[in-house]
PDB file of N, CA and C in Angstrom:
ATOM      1  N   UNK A   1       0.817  -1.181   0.000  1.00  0.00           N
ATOM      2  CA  UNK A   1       0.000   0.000   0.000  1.00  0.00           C
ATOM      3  C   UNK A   1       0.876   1.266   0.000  1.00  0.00           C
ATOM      4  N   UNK A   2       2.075   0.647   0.942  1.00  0.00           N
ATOM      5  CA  UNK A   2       2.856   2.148   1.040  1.00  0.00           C
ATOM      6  C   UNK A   2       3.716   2.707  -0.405  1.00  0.00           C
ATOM      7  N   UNK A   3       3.792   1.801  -1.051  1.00  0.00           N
ATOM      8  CA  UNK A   3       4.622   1.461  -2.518  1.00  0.00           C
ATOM      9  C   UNK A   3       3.110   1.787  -3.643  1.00  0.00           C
ATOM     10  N   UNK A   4       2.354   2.086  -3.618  1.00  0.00           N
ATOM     11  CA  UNK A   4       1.372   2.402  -4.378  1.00  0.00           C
ATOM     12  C   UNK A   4       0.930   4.269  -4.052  1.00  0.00           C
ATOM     13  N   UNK A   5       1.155   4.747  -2.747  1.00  0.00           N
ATOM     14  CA  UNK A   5       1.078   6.087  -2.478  1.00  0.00           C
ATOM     15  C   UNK A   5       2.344   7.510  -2.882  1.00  0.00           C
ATOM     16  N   UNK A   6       3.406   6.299  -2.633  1.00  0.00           N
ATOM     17  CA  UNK A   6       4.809   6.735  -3.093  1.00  0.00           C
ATOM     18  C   UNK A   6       4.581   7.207  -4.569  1.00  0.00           C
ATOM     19  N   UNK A   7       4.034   6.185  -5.561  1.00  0.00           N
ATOM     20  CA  UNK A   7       3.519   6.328  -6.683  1.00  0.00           C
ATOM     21  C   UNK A   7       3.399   7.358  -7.248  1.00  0.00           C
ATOM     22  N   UNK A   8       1.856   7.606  -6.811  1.00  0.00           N
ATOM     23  CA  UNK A   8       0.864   8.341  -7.010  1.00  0.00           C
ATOM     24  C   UNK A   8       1.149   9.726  -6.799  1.00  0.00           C
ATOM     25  N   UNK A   9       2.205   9.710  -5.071  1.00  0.00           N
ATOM     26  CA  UNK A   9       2.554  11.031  -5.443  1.00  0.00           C
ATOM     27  C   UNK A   9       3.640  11.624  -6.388  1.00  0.00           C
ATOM     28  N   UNK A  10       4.511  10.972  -6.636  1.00  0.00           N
ATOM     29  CA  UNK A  10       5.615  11.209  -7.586  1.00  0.00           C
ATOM     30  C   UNK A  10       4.831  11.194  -8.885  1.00  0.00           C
ATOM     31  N   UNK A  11       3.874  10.768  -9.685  1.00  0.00           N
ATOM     32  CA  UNK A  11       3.199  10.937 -10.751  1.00  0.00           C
ATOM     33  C   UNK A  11       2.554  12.344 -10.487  1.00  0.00           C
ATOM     34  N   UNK A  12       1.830  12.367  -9.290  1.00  0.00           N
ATOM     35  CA  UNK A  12       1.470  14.080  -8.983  1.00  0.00           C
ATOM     36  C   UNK A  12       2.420  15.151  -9.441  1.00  0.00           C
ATOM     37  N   UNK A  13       3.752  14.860  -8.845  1.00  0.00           N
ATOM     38  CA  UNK A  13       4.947  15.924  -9.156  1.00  0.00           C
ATOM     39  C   UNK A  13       5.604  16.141 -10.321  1.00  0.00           C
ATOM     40  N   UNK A  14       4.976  15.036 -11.271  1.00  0.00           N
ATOM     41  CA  UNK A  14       5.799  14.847 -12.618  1.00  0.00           C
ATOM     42  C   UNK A  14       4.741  15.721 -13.308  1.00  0.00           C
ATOM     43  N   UNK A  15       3.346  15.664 -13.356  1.00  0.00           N
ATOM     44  CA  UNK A  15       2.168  16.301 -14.150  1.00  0.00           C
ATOM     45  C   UNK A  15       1.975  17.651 -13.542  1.00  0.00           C
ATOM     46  N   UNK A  16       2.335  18.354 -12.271  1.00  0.00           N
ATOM     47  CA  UNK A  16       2.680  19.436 -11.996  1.00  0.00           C
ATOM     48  C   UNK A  16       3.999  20.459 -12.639  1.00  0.00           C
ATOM     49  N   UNK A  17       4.895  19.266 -12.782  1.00  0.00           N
ATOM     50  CA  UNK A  17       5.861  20.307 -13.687  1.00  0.00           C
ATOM     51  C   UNK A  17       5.974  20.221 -15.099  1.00  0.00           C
ATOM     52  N   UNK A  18       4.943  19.299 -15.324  1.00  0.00           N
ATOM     53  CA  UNK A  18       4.383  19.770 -16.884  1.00  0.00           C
ATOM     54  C   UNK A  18       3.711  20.893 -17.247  1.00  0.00           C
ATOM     55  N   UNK A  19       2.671  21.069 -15.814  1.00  0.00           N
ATOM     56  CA  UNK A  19       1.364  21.850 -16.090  1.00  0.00           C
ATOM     57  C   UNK A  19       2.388  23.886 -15.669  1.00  0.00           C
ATOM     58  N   UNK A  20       3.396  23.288 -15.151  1.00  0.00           N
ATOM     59  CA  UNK A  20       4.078  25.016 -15.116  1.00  0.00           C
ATOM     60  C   UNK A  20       5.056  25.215 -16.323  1.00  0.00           C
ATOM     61  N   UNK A  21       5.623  24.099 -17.206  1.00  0.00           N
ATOM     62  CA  UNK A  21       6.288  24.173 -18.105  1.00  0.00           C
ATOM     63  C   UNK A  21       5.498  24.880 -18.842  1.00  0.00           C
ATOM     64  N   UNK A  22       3.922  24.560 -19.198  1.00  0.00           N
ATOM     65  CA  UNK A  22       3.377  24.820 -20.404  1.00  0.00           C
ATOM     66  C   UNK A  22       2.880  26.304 -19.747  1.00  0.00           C
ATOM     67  N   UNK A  23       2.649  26.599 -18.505  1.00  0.00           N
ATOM     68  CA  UNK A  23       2.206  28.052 -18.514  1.00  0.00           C
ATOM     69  C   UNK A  23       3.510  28.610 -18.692  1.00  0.00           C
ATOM     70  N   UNK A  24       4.722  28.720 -17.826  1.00  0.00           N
ATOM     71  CA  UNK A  24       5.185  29.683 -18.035  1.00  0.00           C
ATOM     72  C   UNK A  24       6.578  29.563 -19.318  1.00  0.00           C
ATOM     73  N   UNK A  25       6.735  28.250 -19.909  1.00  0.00           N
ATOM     74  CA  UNK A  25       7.611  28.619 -20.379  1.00  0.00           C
ATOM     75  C   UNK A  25       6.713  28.219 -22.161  1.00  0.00           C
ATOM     76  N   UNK A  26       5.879  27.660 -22.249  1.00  0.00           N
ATOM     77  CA  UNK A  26       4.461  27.817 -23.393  1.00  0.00           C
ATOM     78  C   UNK A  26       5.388  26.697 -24.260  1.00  0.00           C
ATOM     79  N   UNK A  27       5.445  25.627 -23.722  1.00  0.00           N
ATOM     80  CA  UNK A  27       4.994  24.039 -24.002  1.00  0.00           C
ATOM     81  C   UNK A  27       3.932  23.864 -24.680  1.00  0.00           C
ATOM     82  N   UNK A  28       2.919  24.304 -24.531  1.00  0.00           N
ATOM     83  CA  UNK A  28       1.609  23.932 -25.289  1.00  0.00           C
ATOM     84  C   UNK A  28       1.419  24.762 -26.440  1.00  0.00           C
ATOM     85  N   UNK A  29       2.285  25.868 -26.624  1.00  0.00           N
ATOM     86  CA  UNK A  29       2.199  26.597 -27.488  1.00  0.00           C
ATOM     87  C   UNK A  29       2.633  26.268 -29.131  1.00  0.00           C
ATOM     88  N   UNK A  30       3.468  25.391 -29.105  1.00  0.00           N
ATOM     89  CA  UNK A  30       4.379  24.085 -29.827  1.00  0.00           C
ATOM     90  C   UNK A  30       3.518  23.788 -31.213  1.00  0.00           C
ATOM     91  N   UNK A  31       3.606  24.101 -32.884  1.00  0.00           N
ATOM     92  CA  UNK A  31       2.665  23.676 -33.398  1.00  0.00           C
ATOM     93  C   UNK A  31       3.386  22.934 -34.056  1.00  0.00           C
ATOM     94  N   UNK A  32       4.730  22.069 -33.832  1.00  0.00           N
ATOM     95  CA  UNK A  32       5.771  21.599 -35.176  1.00  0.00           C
ATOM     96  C   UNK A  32       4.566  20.982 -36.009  1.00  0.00           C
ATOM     97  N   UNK A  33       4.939  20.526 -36.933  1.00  0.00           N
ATOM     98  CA  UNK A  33       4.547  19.488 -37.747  1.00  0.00           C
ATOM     99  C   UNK A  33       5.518  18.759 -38.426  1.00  0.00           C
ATOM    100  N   UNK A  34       6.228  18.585 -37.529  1.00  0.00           N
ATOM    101  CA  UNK A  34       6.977  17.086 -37.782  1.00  0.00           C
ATOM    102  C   UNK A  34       7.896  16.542 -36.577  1.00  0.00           C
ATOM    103  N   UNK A  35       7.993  15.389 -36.238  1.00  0.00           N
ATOM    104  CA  UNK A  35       8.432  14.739 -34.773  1.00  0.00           C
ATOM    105  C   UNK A  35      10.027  15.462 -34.746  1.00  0.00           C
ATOM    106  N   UNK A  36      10.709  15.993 -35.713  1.00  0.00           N
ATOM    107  CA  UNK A  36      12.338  16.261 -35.698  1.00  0.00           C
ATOM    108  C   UNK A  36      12.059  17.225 -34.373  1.00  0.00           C
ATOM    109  N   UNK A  37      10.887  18.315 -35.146  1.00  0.00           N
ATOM    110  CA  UNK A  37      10.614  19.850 -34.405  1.00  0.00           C
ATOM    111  C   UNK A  37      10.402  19.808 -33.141  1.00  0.00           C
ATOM    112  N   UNK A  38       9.433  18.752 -33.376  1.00  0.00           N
ATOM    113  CA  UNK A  38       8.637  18.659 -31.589  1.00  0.00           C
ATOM    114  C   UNK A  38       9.981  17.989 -31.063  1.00  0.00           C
ATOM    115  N   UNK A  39      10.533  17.407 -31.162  1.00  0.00           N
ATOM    116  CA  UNK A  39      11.747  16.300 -30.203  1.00  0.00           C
ATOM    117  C   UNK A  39      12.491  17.759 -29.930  1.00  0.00           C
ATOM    118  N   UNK A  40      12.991  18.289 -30.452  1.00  0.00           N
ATOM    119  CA  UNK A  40      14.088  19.614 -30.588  1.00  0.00           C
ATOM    120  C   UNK A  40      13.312  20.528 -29.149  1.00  0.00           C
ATOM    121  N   UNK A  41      12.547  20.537 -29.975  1.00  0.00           N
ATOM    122  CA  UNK A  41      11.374  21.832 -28.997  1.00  0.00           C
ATOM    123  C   UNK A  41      11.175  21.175 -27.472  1.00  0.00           C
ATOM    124  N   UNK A  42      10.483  20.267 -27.225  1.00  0.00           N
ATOM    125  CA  UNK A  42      10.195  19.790 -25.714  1.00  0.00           C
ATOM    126  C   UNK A  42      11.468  19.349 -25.098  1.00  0.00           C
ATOM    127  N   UNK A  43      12.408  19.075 -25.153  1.00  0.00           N
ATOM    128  CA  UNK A  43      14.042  18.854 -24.695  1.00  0.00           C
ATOM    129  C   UNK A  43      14.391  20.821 -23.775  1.00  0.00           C
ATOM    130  N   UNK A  44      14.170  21.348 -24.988  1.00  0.00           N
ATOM    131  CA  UNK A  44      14.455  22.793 -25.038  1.00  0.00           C
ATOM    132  C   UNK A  44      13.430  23.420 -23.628  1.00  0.00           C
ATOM    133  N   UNK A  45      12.517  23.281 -23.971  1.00  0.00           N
ATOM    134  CA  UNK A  45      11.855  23.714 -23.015  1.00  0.00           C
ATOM    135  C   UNK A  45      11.811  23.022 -21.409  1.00  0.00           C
ATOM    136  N   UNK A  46      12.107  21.674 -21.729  1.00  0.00           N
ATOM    137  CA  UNK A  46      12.552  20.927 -20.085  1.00  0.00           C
ATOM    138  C   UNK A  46      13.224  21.125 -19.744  1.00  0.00           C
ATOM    139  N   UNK A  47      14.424  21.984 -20.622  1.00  0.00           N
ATOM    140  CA  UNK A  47      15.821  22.273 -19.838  1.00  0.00           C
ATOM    141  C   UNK A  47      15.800  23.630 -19.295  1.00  0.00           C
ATOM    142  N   UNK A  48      14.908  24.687 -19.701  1.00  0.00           N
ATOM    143  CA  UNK A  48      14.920  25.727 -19.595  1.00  0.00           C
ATOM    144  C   UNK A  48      13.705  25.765 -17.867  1.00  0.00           C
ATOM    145  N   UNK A  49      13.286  25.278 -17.805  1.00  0.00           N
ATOM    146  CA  UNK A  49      11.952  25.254 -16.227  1.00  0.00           C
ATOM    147  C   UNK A  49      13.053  24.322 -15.609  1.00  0.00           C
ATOM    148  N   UNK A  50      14.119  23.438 -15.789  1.00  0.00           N
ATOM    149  CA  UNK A  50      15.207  22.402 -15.144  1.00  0.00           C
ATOM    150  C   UNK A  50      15.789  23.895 -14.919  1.00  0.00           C
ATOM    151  N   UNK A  51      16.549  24.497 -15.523  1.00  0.00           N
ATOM    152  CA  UNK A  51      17.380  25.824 -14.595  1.00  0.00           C
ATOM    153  C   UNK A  51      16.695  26.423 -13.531  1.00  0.00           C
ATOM    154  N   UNK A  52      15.275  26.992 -14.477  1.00  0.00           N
ATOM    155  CA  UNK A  52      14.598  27.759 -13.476  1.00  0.00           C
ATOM    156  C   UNK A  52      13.940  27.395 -12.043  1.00  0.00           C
ATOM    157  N   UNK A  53      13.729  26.284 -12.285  1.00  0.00           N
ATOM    158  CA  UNK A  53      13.691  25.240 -10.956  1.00  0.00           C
ATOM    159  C   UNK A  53      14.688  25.038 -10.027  1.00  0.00           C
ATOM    160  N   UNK A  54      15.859  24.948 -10.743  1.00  0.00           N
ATOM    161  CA  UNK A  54      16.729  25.084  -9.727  1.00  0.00           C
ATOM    162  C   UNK A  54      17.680  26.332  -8.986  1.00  0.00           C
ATOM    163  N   UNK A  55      17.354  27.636  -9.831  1.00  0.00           N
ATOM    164  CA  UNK A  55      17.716  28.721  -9.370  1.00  0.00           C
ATOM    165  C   UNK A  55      16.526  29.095  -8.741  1.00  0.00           C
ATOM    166  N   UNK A  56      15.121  28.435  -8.486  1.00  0.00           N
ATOM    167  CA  UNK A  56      14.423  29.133  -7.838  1.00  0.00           C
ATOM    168  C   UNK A  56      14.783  28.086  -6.147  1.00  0.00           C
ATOM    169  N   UNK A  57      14.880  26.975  -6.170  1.00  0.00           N
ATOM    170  CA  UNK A  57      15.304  26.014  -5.211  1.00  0.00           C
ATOM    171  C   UNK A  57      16.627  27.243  -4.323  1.00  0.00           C
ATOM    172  N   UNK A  58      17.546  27.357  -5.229  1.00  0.00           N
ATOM    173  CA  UNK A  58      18.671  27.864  -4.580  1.00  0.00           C
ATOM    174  C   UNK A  58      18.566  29.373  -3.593  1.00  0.00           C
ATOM    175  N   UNK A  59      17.585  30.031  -4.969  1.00  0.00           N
ATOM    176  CA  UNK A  59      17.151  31.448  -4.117  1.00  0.00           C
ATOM    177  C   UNK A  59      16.616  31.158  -2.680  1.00  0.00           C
ATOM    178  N   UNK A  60      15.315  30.401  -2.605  1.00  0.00           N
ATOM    179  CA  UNK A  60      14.336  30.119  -1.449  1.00  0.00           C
ATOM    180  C   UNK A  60      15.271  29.459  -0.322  1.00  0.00           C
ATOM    181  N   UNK A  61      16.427  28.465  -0.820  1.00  0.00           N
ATOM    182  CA  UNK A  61      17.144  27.624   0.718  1.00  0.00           C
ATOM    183  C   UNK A  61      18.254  28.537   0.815  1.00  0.00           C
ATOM    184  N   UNK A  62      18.696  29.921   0.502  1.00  0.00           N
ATOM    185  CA  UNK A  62      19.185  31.133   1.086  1.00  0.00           C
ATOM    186  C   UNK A  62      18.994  31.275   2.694  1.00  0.00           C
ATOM    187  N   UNK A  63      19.510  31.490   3.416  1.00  0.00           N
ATOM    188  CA  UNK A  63      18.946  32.385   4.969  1.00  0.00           C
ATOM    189  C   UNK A  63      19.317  33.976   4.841  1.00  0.00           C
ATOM    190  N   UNK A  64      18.153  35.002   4.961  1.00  0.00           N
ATOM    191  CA  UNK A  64      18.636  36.420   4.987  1.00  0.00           C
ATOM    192  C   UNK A  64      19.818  36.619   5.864  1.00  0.00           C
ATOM    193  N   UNK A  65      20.636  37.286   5.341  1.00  0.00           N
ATOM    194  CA  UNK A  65      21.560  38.282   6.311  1.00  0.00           C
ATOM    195  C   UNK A  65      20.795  38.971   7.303  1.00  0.00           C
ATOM    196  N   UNK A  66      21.565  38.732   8.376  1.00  0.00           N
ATOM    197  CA  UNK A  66      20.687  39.085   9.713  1.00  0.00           C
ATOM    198  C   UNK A  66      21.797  40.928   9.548  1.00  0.00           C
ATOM    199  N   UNK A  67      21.094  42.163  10.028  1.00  0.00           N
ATOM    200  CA  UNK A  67      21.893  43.210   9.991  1.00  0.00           C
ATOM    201  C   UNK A  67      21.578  43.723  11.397  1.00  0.00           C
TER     202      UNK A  67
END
């Protein structure tokens, strides 16, 4: 049971950073018409929300300077 929740949530986290790829970096916006374009294009765009994900990770586990 515990191996079926593990799952479910990691499938949660995978379709969440689809659903911010396509707002903010416009994944869905994509009209190739042909698989070369689209393969080129969705690589491009996973790598680009992969930075921003992780410069936003890095900003937030910062601690302010205490003054």
């Amino acid at each position: 049971m515990q191996e079926l929740v593990n799952v479910e949530g990691t499938r949660w986290r995978i379709e969440e950073c689809f659903e911010t790829a396509k707002n903010e970096f416009g994944l869905d916006h994509n009209e190739t018409r042909s698989w070369h374009g689209w393969h080129r294009y969705v690589p491009l765009v996973m790598l680009a929300y992969a930075v921003m994900a992780s410069v936003r990770y890095q900003a937030n586990s910062q601690k302010p300077k205490k003054t």
